[in-house]
PDB file of N, CA and C in Angstrom:
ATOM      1  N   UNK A   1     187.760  22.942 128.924  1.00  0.00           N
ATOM      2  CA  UNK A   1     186.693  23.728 129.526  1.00  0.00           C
ATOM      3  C   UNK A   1     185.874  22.818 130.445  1.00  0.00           C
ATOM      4  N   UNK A   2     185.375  23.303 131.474  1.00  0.00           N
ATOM      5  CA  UNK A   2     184.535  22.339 132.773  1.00  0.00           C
ATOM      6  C   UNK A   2     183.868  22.654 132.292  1.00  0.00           C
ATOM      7  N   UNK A   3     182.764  21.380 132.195  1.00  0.00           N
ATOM      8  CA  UNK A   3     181.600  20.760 131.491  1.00  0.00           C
ATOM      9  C   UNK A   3     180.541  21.141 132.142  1.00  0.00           C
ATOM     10  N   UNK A   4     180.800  21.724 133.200  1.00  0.00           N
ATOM     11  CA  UNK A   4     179.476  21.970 134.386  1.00  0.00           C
ATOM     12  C   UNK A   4     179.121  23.596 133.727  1.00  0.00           C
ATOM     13  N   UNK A   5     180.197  24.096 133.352  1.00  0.00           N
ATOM     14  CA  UNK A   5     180.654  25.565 133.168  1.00  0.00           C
ATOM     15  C   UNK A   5     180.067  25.620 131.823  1.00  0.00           C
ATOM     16  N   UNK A   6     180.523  24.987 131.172  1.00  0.00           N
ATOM     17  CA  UNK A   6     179.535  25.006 129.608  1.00  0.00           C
ATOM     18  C   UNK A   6     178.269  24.590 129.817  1.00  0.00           C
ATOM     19  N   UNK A   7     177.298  23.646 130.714  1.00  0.00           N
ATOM     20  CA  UNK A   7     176.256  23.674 130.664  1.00  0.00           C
ATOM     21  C   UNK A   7     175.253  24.898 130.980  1.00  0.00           C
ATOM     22  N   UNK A   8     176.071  25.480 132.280  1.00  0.00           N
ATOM     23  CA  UNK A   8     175.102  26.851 132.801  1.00  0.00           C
ATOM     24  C   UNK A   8     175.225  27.981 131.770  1.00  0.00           C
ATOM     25  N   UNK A   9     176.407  28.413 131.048  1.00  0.00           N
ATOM     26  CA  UNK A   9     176.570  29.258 130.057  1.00  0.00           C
ATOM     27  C   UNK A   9     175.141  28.657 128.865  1.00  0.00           C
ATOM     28  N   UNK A  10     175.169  27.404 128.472  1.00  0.00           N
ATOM     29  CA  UNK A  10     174.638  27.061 127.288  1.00  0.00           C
ATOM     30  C   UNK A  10     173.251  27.171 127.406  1.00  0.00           C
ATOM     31  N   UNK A  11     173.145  26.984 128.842  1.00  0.00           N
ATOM     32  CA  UNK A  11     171.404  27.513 129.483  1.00  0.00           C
ATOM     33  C   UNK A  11     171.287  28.361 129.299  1.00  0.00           C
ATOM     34  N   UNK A  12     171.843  29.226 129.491  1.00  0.00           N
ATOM     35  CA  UNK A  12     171.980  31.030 129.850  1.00  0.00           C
ATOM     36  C   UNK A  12     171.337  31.335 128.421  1.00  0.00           C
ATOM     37  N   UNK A  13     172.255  31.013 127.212  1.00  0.00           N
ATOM     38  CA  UNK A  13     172.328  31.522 126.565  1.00  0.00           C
ATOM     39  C   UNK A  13     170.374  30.945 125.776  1.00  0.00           C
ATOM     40  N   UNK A  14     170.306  29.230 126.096  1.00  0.00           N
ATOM     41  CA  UNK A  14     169.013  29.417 125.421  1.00  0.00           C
ATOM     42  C   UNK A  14     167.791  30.208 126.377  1.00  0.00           C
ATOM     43  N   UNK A  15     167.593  29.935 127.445  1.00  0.00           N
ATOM     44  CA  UNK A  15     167.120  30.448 128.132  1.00  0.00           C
ATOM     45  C   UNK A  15     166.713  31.542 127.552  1.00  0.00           C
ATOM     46  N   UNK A  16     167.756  32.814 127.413  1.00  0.00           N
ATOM     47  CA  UNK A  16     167.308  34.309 126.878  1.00  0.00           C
ATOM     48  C   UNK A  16     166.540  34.414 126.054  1.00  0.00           C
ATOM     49  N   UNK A  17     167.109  33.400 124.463  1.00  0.00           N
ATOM     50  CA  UNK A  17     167.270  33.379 123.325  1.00  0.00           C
ATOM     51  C   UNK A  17     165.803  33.063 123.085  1.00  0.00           C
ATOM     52  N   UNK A  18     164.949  32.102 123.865  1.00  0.00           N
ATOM     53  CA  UNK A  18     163.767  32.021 123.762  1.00  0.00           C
ATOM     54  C   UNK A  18     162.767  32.349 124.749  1.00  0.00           C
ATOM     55  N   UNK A  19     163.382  33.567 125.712  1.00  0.00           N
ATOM     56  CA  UNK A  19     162.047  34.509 126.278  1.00  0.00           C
ATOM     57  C   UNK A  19     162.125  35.513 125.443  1.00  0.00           C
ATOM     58  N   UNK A  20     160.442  36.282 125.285  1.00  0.00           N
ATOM     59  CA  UNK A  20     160.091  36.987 124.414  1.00  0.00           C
ATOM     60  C   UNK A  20     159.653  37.841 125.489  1.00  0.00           C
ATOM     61  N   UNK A  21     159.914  38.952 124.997  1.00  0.00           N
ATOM     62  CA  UNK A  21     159.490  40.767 125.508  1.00  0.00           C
ATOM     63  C   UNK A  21     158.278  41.177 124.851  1.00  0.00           C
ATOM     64  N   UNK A  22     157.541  41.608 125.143  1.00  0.00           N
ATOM     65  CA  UNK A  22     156.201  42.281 124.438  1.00  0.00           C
ATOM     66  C   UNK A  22     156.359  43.888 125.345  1.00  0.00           C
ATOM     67  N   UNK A  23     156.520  44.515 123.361  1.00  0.00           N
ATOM     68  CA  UNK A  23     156.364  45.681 123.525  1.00  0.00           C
ATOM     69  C   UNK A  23     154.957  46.719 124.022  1.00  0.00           C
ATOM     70  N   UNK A  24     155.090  48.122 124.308  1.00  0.00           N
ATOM     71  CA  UNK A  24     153.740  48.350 124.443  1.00  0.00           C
ATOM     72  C   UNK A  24     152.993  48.585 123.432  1.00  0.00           C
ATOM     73  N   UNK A  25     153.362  48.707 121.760  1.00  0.00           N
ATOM     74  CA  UNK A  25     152.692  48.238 120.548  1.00  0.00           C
ATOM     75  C   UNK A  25     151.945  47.101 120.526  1.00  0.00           C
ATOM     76  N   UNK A  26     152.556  46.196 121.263  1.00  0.00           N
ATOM     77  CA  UNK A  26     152.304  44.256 120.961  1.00  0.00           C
ATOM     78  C   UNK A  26     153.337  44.031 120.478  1.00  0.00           C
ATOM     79  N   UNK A  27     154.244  44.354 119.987  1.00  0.00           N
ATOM     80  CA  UNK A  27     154.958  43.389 118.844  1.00  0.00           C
ATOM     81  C   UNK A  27     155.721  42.730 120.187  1.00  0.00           C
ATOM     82  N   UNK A  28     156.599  41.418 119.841  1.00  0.00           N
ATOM     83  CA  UNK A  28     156.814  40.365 120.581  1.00  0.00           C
ATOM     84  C   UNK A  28     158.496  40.509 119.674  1.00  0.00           C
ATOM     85  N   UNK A  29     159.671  40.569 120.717  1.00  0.00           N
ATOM     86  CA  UNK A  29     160.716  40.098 120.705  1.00  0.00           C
ATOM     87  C   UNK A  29     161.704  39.327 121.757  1.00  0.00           C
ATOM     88  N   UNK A  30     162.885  39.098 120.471  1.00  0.00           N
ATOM     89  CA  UNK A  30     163.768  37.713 121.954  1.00  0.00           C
ATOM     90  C   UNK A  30     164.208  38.783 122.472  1.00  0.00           C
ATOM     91  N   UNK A  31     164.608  38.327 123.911  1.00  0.00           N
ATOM     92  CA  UNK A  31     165.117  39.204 125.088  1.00  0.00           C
ATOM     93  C   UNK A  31     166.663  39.430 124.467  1.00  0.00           C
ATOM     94  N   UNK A  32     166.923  40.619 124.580  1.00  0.00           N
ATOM     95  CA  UNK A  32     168.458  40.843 124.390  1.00  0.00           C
ATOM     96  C   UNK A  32     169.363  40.614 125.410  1.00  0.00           C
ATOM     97  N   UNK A  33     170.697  40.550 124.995  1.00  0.00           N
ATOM     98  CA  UNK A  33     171.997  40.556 126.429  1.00  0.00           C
ATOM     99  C   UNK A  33     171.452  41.908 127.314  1.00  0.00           C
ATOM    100  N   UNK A  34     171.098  43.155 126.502  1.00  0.00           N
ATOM    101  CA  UNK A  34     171.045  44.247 127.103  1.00  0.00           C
ATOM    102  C   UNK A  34     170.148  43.923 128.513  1.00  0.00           C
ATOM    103  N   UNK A  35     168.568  43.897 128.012  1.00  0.00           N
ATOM    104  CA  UNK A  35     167.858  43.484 128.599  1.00  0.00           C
ATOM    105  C   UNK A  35     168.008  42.730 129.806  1.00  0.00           C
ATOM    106  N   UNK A  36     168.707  41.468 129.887  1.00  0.00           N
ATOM    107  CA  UNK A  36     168.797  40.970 130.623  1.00  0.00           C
ATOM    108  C   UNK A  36     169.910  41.236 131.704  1.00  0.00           C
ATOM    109  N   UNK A  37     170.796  42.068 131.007  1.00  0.00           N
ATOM    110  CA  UNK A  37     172.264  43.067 131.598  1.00  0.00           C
ATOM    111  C   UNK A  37     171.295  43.875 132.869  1.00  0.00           C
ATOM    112  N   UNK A  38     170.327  44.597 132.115  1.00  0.00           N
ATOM    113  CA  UNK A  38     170.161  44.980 132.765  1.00  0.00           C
ATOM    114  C   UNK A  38     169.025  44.707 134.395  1.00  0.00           C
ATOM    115  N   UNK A  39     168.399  43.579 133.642  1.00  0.00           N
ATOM    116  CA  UNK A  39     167.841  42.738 135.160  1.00  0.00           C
ATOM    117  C   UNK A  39     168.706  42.644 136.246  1.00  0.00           C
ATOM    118  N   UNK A  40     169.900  42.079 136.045  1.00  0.00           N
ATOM    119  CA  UNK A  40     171.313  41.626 136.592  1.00  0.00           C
ATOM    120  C   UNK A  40     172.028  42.643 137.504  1.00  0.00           C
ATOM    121  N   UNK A  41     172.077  43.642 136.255  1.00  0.00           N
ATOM    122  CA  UNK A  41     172.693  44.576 136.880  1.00  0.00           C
ATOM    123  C   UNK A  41     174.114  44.862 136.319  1.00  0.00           C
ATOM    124  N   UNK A  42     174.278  43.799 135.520  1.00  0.00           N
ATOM    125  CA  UNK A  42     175.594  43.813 134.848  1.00  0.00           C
ATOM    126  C   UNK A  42     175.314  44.380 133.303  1.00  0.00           C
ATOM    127  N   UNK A  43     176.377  44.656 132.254  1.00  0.00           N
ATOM    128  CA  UNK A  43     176.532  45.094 131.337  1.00  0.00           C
ATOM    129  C   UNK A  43     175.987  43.971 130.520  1.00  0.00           C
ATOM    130  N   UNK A  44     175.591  44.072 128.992  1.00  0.00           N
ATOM    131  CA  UNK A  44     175.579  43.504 127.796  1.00  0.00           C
ATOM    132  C   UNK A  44     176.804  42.499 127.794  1.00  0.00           C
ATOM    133  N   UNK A  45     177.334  43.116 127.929  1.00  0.00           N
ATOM    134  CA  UNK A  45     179.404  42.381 127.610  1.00  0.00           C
ATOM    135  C   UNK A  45     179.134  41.558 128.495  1.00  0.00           C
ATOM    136  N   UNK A  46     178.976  41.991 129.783  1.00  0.00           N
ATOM    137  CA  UNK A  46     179.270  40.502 130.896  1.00  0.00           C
ATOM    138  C   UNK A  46     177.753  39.263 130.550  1.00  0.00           C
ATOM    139  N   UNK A  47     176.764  39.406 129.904  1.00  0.00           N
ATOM    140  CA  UNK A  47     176.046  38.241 129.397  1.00  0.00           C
ATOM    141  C   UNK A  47     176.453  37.824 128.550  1.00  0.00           C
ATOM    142  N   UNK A  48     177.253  38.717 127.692  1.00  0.00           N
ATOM    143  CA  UNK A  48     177.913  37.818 126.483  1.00  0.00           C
ATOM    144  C   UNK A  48     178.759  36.141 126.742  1.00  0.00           C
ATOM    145  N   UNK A  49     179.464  37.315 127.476  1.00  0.00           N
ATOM    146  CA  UNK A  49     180.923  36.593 128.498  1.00  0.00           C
ATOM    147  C   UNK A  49     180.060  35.642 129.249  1.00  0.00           C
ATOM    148  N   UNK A  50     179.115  35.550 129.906  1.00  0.00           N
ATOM    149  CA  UNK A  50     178.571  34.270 130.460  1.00  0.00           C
ATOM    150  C   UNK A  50     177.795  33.063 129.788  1.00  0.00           C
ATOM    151  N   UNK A  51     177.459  33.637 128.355  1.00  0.00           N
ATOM    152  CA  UNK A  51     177.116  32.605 127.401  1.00  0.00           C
ATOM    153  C   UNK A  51     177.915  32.584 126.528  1.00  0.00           C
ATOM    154  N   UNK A  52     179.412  32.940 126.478  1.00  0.00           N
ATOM    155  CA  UNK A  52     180.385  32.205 125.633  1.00  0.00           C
ATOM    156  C   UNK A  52     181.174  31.579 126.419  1.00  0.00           C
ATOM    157  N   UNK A  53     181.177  31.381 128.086  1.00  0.00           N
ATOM    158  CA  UNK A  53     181.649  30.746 128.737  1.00  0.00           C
ATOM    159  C   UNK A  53     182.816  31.249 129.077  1.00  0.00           C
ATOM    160  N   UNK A  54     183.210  32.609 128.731  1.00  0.00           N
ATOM    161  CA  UNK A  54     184.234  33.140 129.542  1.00  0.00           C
ATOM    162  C   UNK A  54     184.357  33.866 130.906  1.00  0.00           C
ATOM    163  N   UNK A  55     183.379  33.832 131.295  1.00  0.00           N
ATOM    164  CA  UNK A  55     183.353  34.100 132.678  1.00  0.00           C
ATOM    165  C   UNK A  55     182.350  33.421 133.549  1.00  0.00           C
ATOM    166  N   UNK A  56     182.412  32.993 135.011  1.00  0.00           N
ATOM    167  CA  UNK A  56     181.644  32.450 135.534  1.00  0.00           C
ATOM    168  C   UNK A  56     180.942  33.121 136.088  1.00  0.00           C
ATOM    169  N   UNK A  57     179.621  32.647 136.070  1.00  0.00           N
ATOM    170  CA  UNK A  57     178.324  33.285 136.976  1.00  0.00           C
ATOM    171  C   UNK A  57     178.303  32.653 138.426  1.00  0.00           C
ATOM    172  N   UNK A  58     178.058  34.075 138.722  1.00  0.00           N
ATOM    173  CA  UNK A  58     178.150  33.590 140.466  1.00  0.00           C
ATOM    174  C   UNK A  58     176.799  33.343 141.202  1.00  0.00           C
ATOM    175  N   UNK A  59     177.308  32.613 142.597  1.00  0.00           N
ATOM    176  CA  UNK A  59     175.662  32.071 143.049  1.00  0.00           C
ATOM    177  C   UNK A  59     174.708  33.048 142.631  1.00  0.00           C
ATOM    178  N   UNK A  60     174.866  34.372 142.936  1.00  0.00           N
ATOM    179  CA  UNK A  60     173.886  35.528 143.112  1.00  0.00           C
ATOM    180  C   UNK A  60     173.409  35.290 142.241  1.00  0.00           C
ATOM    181  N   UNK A  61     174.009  35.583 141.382  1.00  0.00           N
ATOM    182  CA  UNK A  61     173.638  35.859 140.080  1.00  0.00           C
ATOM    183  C   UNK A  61     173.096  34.673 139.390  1.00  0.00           C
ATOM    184  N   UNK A  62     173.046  33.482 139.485  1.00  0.00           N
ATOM    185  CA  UNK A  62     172.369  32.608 139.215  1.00  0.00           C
ATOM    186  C   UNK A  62     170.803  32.154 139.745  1.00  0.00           C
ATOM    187  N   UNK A  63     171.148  32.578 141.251  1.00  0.00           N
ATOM    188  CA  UNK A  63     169.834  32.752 141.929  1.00  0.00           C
ATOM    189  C   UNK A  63     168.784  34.135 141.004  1.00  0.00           C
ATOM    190  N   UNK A  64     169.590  34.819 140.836  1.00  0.00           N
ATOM    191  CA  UNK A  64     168.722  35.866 140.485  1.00  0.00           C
ATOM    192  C   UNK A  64     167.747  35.219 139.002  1.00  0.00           C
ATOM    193  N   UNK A  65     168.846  34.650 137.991  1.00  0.00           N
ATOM    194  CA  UNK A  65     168.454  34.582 136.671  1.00  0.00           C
ATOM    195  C   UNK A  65     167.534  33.063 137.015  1.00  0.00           C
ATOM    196  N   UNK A  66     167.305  32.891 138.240  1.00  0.00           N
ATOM    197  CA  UNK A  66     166.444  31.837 137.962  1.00  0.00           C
ATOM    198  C   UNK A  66     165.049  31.881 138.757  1.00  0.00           C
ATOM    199  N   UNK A  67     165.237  33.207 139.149  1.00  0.00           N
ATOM    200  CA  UNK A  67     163.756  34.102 139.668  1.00  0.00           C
ATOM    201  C   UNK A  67     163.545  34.639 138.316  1.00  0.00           C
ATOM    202  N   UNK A  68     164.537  35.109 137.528  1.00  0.00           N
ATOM    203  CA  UNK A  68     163.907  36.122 136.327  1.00  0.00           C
ATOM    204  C   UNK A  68     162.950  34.673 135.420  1.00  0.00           C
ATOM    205  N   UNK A  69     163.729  33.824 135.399  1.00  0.00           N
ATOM    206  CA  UNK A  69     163.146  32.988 134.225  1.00  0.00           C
ATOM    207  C   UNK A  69     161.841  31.724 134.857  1.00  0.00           C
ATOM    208  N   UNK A  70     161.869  31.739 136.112  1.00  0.00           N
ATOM    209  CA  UNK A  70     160.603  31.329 136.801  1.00  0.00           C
ATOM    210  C   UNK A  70     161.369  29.862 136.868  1.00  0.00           C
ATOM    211  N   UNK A  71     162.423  29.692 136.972  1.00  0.00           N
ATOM    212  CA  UNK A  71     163.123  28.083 137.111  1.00  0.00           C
ATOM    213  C   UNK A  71     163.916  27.735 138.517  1.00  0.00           C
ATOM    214  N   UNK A  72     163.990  26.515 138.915  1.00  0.00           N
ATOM    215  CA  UNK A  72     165.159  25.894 139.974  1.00  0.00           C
ATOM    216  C   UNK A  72     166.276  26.265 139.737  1.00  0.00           C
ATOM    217  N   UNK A  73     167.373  26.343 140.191  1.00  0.00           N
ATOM    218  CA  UNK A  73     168.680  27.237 140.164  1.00  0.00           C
ATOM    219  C   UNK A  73     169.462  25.806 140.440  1.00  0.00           C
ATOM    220  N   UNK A  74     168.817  24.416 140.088  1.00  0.00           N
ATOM    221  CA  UNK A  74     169.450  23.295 139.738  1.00  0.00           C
ATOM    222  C   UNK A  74     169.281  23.104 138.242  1.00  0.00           C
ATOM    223  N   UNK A  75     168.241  23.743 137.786  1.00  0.00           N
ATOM    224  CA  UNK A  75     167.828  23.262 136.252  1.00  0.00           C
ATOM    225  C   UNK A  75     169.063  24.125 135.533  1.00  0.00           C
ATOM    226  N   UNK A  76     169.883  24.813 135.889  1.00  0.00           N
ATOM    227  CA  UNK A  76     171.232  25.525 135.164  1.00  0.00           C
ATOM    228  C   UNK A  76     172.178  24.296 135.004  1.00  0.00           C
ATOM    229  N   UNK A  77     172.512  23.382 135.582  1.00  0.00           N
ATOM    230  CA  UNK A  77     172.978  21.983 135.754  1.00  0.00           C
ATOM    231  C   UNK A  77     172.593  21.104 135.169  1.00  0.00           C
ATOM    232  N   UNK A  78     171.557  21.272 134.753  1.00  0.00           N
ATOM    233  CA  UNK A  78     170.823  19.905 133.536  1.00  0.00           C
ATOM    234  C   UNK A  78     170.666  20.035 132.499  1.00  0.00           C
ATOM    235  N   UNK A  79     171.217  18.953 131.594  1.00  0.00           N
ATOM    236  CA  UNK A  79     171.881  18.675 130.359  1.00  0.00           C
ATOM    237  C   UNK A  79     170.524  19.021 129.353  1.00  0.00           C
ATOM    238  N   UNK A  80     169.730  18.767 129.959  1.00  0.00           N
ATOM    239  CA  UNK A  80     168.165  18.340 129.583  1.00  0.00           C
ATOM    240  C   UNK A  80     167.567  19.328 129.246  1.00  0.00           C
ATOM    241  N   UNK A  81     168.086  20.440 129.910  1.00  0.00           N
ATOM    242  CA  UNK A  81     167.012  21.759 130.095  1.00  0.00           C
ATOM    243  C   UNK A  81     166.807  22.031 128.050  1.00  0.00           C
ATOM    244  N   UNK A  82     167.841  21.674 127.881  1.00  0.00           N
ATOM    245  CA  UNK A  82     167.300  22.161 126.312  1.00  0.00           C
ATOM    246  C   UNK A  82     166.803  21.477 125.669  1.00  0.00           C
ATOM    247  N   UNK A  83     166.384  20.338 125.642  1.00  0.00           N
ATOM    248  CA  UNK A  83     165.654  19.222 124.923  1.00  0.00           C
ATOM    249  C   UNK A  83     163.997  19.589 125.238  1.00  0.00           C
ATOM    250  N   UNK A  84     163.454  20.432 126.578  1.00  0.00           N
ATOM    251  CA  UNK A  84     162.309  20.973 126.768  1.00  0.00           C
ATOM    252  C   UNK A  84     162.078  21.929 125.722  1.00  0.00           C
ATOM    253  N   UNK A  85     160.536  22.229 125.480  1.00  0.00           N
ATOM    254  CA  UNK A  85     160.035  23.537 125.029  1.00  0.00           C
ATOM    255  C   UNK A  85     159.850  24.670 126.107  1.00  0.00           C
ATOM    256  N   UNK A  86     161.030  26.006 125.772  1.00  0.00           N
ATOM    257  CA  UNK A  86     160.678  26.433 126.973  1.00  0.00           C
ATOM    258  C   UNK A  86     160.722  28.385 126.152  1.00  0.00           C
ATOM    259  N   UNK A  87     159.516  28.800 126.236  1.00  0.00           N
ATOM    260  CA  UNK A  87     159.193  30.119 126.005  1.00  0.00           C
ATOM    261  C   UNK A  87     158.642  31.086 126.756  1.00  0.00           C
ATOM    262  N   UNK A  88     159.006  32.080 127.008  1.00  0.00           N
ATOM    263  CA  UNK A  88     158.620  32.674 128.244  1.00  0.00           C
ATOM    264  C   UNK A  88     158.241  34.545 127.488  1.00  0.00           C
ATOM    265  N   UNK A  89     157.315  34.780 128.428  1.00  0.00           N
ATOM    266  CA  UNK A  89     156.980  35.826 127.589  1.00  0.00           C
ATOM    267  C   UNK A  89     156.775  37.403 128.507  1.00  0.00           C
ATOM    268  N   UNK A  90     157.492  38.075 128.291  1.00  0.00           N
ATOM    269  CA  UNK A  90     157.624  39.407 129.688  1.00  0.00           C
ATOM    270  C   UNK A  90     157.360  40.281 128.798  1.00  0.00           C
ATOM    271  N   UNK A  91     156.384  40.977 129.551  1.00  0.00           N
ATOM    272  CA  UNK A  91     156.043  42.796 129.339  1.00  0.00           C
ATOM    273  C   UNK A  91     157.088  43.586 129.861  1.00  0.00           C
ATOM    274  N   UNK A  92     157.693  44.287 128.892  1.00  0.00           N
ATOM    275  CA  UNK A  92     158.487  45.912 128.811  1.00  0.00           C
ATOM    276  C   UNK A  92     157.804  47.107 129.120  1.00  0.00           C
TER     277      UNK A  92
END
């Protein structure tokens, strides 16, 4: 597996895993594949598939997920990005 290819998937996947959604109750949850499927534009299945590394994300689509998450669309490339504290918090 290309190592470049497992890093952007492995982002992907924390990335999501620790932005939080706030409902219009308040209550606070992690962003789902859905959720973010649907920022994209793509299905649940195809975020799966991009954080188990079976399919590649394309420029667009990388540009996009790095307007959604307020990041450089180089920080998908760095090994590092997960050693940060990184929580992000969006209204539904």
């Amino acid at each position: 597996m290309d190592e470049t290819l497992k890093t952007i998937s492995d982002n992907i996947s924390f990335l999501r895993k620790n932005t939080r959604t706030v409902s219009a109750n308040g209550k606070t949850y992690r962003l789902t594949q859905k959720q973010l499927g649907q920022f994209l534009g793509v299905t649940e299945q195809q975020i799966s598939k991009f954080e188990l590394c079976v399919n590649q994300v394309s420029a667009l689509q990388l540009f996009r997920l790095s307007k959604f998450f307020g990041i450089s669309p180089a920080r998908f490339y760095d090994n590092s990005l997960r050693d940060n504290i990184f929580v992000k918090q969006i209204n539904i």
